[in-house]
PDB file of N, CA and C in Angstrom:
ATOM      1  N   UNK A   1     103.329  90.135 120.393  1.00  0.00           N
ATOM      2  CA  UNK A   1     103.090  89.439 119.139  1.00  0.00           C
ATOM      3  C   UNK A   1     102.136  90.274 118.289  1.00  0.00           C
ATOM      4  N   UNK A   2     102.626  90.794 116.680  1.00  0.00           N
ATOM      5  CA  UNK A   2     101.268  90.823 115.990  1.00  0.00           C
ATOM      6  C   UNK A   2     101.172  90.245 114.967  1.00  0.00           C
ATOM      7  N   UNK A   3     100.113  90.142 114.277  1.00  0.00           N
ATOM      8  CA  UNK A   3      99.516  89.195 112.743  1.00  0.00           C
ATOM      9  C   UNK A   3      99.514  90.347 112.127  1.00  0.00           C
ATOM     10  N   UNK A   4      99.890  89.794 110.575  1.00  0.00           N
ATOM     11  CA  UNK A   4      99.650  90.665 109.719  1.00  0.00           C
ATOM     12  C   UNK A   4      99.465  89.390 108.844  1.00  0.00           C
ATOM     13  N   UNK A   5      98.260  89.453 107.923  1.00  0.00           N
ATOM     14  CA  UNK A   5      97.632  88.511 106.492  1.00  0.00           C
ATOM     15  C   UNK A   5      97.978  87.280 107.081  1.00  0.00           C
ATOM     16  N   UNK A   6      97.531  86.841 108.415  1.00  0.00           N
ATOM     17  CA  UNK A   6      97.464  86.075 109.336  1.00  0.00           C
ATOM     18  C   UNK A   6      99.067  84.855 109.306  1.00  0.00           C
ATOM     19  N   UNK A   7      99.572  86.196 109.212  1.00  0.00           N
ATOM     20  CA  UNK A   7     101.237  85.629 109.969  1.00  0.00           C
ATOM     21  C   UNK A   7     101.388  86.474 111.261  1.00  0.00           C
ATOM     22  N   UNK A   8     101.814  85.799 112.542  1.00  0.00           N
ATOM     23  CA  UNK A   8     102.766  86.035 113.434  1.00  0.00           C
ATOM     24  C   UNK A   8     104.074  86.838 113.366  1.00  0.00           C
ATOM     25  N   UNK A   9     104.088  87.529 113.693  1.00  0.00           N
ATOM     26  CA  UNK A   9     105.688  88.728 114.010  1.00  0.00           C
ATOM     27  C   UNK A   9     105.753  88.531 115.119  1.00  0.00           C
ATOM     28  N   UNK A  10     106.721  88.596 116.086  1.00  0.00           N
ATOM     29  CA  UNK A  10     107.124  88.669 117.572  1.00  0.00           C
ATOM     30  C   UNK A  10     107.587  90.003 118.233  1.00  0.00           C
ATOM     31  N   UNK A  11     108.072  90.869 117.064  1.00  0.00           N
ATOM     32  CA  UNK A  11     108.251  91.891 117.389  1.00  0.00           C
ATOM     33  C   UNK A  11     108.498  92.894 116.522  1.00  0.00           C
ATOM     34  N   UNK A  12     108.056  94.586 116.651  1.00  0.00           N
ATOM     35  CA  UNK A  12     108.207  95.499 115.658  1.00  0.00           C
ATOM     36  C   UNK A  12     109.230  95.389 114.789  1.00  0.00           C
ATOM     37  N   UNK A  13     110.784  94.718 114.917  1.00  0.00           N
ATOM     38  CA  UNK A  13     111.656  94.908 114.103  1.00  0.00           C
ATOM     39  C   UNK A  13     111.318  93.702 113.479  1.00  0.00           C
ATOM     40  N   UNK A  14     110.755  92.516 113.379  1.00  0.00           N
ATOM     41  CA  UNK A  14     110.413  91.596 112.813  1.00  0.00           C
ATOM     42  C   UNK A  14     109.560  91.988 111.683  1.00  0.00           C
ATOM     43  N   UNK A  15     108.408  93.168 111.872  1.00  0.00           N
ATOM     44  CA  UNK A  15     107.275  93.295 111.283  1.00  0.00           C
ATOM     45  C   UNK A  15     108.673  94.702 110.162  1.00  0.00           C
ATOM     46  N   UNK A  16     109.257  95.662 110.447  1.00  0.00           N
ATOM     47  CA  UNK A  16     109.845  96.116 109.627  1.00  0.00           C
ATOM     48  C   UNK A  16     110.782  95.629 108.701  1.00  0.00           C
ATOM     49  N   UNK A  17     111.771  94.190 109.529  1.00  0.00           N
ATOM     50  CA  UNK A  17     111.849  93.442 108.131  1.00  0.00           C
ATOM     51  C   UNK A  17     110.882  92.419 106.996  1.00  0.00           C
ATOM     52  N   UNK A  18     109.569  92.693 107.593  1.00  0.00           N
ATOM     53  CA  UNK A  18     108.813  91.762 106.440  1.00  0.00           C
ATOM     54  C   UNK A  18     108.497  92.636 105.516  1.00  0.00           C
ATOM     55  N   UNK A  19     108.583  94.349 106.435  1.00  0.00           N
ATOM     56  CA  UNK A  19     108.459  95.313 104.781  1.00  0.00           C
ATOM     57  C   UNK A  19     109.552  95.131 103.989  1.00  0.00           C
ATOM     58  N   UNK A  20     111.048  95.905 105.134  1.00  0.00           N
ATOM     59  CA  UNK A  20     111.909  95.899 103.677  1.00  0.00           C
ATOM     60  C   UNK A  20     113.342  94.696 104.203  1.00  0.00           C
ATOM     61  N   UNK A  21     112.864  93.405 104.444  1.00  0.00           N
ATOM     62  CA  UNK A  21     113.804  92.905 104.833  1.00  0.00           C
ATOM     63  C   UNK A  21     114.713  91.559 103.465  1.00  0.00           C
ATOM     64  N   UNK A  22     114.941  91.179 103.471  1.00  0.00           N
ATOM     65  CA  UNK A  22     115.884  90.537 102.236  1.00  0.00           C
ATOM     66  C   UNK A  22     117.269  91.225 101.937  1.00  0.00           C
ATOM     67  N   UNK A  23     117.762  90.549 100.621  1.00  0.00           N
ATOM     68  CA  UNK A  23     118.583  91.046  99.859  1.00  0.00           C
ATOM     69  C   UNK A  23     118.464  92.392  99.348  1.00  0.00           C
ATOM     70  N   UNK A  24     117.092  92.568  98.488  1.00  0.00           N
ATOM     71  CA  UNK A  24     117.271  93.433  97.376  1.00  0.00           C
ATOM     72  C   UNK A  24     116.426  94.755  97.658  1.00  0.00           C
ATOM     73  N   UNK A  25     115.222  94.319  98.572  1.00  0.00           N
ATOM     74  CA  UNK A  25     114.152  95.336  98.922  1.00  0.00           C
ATOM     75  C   UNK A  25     114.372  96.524  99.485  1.00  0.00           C
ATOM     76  N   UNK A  26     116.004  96.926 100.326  1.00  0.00           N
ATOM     77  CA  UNK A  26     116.212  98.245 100.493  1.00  0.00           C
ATOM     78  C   UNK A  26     116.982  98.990  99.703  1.00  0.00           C
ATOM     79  N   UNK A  27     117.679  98.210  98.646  1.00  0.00           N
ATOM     80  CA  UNK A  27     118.448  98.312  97.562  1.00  0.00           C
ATOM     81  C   UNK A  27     117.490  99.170  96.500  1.00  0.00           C
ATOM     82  N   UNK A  28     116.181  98.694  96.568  1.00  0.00           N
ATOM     83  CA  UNK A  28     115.377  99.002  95.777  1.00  0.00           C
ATOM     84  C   UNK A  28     114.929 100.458  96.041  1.00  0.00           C
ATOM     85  N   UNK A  29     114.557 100.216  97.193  1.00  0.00           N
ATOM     86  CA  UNK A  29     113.382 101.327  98.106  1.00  0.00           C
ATOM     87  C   UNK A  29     115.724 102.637  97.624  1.00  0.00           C
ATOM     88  N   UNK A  30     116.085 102.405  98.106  1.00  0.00           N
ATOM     89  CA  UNK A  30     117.559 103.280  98.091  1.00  0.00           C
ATOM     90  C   UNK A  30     117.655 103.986  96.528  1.00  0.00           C
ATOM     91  N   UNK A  31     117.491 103.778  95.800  1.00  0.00           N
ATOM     92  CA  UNK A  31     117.180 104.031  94.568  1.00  0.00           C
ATOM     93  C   UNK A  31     116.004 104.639  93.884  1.00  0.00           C
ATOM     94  N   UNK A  32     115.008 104.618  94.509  1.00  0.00           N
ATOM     95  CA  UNK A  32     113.793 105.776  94.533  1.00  0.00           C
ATOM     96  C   UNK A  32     114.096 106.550  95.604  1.00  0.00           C
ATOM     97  N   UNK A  33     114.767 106.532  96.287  1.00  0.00           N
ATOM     98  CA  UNK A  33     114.637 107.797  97.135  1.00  0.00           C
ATOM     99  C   UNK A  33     114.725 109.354  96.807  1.00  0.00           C
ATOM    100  N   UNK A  34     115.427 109.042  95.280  1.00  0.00           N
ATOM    101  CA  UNK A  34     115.443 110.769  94.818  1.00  0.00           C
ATOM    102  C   UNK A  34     114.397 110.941  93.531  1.00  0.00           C
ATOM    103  N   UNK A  35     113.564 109.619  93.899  1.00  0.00           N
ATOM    104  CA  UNK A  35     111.972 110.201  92.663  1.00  0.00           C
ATOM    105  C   UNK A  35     111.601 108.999  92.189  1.00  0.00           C
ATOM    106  N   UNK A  36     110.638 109.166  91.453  1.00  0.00           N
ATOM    107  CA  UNK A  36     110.074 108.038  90.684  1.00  0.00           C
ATOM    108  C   UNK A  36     111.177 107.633  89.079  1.00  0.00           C
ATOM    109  N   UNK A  37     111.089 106.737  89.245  1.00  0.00           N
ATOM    110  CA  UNK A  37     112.289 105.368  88.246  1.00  0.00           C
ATOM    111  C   UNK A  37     111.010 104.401  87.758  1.00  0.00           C
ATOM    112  N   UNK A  38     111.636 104.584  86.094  1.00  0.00           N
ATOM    113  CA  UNK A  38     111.118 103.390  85.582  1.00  0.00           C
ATOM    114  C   UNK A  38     111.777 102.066  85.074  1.00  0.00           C
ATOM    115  N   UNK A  39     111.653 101.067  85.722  1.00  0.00           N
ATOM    116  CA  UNK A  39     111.917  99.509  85.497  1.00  0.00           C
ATOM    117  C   UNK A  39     112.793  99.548  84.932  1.00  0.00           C
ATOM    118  N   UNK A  40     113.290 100.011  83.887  1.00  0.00           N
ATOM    119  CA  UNK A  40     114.650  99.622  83.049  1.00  0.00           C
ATOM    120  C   UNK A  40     115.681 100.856  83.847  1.00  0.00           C
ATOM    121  N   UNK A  41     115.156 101.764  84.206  1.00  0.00           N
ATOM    122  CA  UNK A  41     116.493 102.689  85.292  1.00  0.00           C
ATOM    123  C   UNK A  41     116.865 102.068  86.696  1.00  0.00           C
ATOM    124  N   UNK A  42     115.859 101.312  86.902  1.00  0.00           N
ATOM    125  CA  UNK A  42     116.317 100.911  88.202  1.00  0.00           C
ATOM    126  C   UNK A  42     116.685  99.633  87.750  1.00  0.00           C
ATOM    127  N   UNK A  43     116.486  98.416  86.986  1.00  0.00           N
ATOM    128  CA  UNK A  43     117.114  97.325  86.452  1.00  0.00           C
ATOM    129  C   UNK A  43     118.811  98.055  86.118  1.00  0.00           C
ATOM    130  N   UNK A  44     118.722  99.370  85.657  1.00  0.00           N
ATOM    131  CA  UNK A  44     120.203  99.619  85.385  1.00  0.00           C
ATOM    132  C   UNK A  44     121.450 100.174  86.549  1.00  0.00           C
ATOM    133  N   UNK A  45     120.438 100.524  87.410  1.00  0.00           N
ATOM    134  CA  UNK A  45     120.865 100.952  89.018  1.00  0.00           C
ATOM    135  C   UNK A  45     121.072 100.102  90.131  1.00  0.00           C
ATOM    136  N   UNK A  46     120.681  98.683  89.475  1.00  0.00           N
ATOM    137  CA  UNK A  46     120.743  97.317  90.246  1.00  0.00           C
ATOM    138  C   UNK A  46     120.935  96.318  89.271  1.00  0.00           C
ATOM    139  N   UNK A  47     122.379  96.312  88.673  1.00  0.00           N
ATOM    140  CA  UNK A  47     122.522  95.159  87.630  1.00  0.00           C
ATOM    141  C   UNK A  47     122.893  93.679  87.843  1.00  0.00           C
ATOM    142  N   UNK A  48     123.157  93.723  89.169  1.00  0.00           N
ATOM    143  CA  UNK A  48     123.530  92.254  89.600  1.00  0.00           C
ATOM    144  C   UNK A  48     121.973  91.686  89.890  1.00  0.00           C
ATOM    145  N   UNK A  49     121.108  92.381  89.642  1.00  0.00           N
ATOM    146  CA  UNK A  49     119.415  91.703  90.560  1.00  0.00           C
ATOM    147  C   UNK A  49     119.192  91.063  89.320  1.00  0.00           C
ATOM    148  N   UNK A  50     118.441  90.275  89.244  1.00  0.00           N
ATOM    149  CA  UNK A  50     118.077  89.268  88.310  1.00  0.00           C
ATOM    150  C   UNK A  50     116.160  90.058  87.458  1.00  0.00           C
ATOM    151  N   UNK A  51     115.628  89.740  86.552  1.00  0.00           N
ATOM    152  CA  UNK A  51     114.447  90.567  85.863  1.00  0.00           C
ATOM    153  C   UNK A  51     113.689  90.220  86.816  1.00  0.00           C
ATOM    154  N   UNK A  52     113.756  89.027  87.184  1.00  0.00           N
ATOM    155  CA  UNK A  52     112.414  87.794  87.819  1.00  0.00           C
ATOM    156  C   UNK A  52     112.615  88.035  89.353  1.00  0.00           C
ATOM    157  N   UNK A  53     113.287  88.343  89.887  1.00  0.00           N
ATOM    158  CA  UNK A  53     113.556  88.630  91.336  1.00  0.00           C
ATOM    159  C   UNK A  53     113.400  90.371  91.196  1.00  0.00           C
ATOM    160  N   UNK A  54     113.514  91.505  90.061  1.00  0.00           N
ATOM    161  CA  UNK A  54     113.584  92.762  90.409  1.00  0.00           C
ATOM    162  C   UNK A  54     111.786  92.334  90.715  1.00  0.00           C
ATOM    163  N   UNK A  55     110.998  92.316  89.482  1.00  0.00           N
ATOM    164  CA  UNK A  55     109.854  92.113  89.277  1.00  0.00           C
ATOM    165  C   UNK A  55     109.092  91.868  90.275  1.00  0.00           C
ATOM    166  N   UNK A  56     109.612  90.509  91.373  1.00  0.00           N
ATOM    167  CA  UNK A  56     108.678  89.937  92.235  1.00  0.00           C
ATOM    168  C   UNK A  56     108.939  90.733  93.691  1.00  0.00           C
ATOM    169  N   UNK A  57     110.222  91.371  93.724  1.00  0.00           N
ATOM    170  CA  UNK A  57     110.631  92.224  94.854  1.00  0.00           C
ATOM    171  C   UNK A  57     109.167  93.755  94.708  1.00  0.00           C
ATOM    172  N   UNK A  58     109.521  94.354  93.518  1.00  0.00           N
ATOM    173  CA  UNK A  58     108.417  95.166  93.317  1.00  0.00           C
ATOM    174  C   UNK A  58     106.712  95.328  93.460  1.00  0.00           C
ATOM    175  N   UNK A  59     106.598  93.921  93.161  1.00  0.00           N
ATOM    176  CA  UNK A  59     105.399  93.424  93.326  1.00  0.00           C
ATOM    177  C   UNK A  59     105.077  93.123  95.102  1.00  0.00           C
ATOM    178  N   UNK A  60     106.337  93.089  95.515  1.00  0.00           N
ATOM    179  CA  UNK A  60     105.528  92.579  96.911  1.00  0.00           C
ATOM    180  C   UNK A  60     105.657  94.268  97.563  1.00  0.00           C
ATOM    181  N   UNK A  61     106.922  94.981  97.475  1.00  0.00           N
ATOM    182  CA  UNK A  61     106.673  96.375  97.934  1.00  0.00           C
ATOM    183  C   UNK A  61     105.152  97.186  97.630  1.00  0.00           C
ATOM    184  N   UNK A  62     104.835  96.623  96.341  1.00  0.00           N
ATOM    185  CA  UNK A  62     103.334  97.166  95.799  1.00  0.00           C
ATOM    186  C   UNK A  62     102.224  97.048  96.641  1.00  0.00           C
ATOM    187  N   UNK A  63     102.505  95.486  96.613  1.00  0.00           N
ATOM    188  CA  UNK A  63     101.483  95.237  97.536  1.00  0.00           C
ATOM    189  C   UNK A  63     101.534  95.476  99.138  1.00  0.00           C
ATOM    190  N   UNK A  64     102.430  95.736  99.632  1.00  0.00           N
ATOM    191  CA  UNK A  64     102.821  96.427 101.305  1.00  0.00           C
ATOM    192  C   UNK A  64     102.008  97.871 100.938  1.00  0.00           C
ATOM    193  N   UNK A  65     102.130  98.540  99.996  1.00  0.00           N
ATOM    194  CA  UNK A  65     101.865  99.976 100.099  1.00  0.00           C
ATOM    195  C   UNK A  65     103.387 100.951 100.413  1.00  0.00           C
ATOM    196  N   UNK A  66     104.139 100.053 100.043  1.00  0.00           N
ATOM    197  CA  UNK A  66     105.439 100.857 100.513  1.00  0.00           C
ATOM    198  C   UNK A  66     105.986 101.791  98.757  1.00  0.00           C
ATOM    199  N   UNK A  67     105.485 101.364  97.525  1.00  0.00           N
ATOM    200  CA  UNK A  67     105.969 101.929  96.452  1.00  0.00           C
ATOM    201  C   UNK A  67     104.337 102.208  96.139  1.00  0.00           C
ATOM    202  N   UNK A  68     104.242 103.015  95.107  1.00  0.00           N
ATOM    203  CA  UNK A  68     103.208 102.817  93.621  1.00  0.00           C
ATOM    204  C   UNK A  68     103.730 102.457  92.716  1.00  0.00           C
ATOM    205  N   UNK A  69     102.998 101.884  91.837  1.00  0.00           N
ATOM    206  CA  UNK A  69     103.103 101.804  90.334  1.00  0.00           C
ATOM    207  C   UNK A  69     102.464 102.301  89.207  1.00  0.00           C
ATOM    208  N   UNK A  70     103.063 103.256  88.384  1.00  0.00           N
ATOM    209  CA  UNK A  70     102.313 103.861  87.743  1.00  0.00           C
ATOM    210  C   UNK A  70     102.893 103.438  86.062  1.00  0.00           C
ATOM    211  N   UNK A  71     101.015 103.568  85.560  1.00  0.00           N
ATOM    212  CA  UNK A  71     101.021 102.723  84.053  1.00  0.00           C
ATOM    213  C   UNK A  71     100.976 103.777  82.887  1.00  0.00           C
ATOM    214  N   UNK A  72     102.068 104.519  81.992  1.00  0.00           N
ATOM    215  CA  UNK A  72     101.200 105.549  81.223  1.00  0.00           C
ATOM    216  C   UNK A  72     101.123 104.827  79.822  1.00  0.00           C
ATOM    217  N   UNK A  73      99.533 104.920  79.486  1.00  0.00           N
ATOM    218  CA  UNK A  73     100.180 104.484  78.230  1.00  0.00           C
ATOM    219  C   UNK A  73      99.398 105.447  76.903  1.00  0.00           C
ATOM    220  N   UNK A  74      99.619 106.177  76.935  1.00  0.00           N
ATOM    221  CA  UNK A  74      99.762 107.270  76.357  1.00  0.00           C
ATOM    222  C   UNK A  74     100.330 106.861  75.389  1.00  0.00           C
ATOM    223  N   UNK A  75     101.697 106.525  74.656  1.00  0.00           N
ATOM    224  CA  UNK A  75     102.412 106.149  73.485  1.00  0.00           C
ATOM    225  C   UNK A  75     102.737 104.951  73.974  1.00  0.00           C
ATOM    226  N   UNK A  76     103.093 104.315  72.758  1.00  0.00           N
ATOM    227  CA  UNK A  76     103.823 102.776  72.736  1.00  0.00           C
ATOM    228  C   UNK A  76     105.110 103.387  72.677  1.00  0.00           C
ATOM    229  N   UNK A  77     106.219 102.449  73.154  1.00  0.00           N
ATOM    230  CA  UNK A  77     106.083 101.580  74.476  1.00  0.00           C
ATOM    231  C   UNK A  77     105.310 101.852  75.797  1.00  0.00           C
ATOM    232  N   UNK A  78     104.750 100.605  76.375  1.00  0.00           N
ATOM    233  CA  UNK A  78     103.910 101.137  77.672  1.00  0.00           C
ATOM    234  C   UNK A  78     105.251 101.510  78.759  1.00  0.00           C
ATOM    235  N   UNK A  79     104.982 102.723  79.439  1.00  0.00           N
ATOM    236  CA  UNK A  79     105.987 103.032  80.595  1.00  0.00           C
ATOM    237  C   UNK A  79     105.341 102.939  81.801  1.00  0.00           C
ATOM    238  N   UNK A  80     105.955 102.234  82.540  1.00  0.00           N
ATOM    239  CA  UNK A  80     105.545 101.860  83.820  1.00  0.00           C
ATOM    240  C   UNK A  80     107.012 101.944  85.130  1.00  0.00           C
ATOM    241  N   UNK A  81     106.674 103.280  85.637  1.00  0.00           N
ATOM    242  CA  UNK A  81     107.293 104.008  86.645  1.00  0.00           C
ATOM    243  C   UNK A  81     106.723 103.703  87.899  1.00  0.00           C
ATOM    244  N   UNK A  82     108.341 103.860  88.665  1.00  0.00           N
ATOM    245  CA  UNK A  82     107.708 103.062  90.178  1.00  0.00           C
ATOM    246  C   UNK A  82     108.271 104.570  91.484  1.00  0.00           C
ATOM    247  N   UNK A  83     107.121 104.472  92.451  1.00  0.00           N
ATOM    248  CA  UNK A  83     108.051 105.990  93.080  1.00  0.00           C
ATOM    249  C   UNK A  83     107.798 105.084  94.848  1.00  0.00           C
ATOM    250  N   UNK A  84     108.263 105.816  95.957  1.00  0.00           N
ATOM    251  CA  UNK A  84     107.775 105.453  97.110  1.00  0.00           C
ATOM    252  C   UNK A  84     106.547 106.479  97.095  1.00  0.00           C
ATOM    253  N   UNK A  85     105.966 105.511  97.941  1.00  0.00           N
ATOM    254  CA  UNK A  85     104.081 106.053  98.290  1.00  0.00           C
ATOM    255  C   UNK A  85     104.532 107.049  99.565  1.00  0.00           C
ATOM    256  N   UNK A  86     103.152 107.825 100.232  1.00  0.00           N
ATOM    257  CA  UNK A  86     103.543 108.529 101.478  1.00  0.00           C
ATOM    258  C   UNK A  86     104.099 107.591 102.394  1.00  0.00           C
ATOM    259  N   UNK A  87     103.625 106.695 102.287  1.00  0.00           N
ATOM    260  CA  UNK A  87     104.029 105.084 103.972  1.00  0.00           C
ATOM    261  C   UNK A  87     105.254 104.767 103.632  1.00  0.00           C
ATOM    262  N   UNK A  88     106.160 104.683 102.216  1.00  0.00           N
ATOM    263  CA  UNK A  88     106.823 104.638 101.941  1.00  0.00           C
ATOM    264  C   UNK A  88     107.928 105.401 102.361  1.00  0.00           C
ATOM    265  N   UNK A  89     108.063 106.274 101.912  1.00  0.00           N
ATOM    266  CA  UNK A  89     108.092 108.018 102.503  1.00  0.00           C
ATOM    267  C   UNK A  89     108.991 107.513 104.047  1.00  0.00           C
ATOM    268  N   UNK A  90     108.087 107.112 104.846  1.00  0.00           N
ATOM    269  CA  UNK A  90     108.222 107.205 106.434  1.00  0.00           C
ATOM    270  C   UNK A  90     109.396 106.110 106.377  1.00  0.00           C
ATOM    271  N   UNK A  91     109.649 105.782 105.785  1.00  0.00           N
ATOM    272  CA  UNK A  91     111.335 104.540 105.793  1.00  0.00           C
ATOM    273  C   UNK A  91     112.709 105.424 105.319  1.00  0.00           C
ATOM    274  N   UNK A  92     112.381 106.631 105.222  1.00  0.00           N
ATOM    275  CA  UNK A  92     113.556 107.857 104.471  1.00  0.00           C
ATOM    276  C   UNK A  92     114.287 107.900 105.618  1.00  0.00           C
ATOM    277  N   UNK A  93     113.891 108.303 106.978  1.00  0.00           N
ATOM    278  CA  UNK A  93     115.415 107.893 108.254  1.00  0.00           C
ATOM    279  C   UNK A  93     115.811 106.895 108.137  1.00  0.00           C
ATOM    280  N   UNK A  94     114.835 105.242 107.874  1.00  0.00           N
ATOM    281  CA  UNK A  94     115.551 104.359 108.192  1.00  0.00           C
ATOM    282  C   UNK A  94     116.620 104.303 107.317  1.00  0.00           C
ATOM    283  N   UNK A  95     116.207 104.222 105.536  1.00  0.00           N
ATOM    284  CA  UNK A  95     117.112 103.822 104.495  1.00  0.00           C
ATOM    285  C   UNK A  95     118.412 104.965 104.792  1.00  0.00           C
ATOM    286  N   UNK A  96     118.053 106.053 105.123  1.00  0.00           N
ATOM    287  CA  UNK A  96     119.298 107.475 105.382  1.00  0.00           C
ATOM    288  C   UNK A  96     120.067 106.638 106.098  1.00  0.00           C
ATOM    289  N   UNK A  97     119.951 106.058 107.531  1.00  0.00           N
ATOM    290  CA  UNK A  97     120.625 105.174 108.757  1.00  0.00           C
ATOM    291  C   UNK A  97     121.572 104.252 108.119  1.00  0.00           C
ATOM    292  N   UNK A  98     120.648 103.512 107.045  1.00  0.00           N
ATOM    293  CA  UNK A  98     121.513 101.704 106.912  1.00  0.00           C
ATOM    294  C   UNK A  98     122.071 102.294 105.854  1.00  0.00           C
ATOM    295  N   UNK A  99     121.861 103.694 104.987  1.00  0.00           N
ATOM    296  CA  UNK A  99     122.867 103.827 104.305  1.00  0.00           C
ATOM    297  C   UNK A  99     124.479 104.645 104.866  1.00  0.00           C
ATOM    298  N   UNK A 100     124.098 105.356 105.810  1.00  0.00           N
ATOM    299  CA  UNK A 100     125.287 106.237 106.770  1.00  0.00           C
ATOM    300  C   UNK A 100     125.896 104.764 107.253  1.00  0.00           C
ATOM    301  N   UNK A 101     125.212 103.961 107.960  1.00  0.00           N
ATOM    302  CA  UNK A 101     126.131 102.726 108.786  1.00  0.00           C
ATOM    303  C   UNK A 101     126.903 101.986 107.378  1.00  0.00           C
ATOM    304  N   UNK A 102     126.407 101.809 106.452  1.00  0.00           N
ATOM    305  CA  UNK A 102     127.343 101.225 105.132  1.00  0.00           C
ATOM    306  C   UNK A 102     128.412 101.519 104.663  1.00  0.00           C
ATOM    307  N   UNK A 103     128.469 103.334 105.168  1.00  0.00           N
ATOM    308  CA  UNK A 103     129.385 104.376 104.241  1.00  0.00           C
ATOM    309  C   UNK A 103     130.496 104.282 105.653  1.00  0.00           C
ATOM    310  N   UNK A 104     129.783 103.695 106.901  1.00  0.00           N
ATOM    311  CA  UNK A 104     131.073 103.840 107.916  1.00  0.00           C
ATOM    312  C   UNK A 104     131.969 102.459 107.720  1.00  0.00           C
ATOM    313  N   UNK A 105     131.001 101.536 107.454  1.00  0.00           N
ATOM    314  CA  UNK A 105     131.679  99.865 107.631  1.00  0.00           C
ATOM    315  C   UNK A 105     132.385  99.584 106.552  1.00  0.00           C
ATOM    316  N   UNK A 106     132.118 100.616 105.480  1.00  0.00           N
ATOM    317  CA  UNK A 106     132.977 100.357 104.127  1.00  0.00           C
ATOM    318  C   UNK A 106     134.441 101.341 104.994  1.00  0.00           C
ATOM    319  N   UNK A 107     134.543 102.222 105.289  1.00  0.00           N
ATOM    320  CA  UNK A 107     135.401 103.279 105.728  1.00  0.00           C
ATOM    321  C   UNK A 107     136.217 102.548 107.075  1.00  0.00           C
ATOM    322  N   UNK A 108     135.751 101.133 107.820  1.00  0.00           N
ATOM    323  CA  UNK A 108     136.573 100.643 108.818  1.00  0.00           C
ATOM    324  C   UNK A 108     136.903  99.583 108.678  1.00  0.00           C
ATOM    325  N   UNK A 109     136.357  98.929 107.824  1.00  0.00           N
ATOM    326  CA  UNK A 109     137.063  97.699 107.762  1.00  0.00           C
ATOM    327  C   UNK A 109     138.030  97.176 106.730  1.00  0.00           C
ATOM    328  N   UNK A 110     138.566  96.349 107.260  1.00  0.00           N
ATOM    329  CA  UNK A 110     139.637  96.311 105.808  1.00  0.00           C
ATOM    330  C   UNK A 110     138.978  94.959 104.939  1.00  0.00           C
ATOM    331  N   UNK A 111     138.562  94.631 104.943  1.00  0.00           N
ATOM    332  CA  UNK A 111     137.344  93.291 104.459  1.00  0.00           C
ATOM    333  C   UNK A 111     136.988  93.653 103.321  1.00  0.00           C
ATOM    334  N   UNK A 112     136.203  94.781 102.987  1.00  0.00           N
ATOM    335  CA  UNK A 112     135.962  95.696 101.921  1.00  0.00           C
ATOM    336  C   UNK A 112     136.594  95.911 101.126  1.00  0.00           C
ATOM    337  N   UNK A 113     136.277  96.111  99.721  1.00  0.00           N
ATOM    338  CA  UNK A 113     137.111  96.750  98.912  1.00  0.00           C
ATOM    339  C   UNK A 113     136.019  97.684  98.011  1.00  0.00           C
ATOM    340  N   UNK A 114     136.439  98.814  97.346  1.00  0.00           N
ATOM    341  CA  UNK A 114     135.601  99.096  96.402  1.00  0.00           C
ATOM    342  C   UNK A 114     135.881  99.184  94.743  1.00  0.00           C
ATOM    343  N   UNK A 115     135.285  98.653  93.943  1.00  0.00           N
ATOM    344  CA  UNK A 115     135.248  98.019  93.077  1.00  0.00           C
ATOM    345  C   UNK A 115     134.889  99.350  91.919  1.00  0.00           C
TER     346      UNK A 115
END
C-alpha cells in the first residue's frame, strides 16, 4: 500500500494511473511528446476534448509535476505553452508502449475502423 496527498494506492500500477490514468491525460501527455504546445494547438490536436475538461486535465498534470506551464507575456495576447517536465520525460517508454499496443489493436481487429 502507498499514500499519496493522503489517498491509499494498493499498488504501483494504481499509483501510475492516478498520474496518467482517465480518458484524456495520455492523449494529452501523447501530444507533447515532440515539444512544448500551446493551449489552442493542443485544443486543435484533441478536438473531441471539451475547453473545461482540456483545462482541468492540465491543471491536474501541473500539479503531479508531470507537465510545466509556461506564461509569456511579453506581447498581448498572453501565450501560455505547456511542455512535459523531466518526471514527465520518464513516461516516454510508457506513452511509446500504449501507443505501439494501439497501432497493433487498430491493425487486428476488425471492430475498428479508421476514420
Amino acid at each position: 500500500m502507498y499514500t499519496i496527498d493522503n489517498k491509499t494506492y494498493p499498488c504501483c500500477t494504481s499509483i501510475t494511473m492516478k498520474f496518467i490514468g482517465g480518458k484524456w491525460k495520455a492523449v494529452i501527455l501523447y501530444h507533447l511528446i515532440e515539444g512544448a504546445k500551446r493551449y489552442n494547438e493542443i485544443r486543435k490536436d484533441i478536438p473531441t476534448i471539451t475547453e473545461r475538461t482540456l483545462s482541468l486535465q492540465l491543471k491536474q498534470l501541473e500539479e503531479d509535476g508531470i507537465i510545466s506551464r509556461k506564461v509569456y507575456t511579453e506581447k498581448p495576447p498572453l501565450v501560455v505553452e505547456y511542455a512535459l517536465t523531466d518526471f514527465g520525460k520518464t513516461l516516454l517508454p510508457v506513452l511509446n508502449e500504449i501507443t505501439r499496443w494501439g497501432d497493433e489493436a487498430i491493425a487486428n481487429s476488425k471492430k475498428i475502423t479508421r476514420n
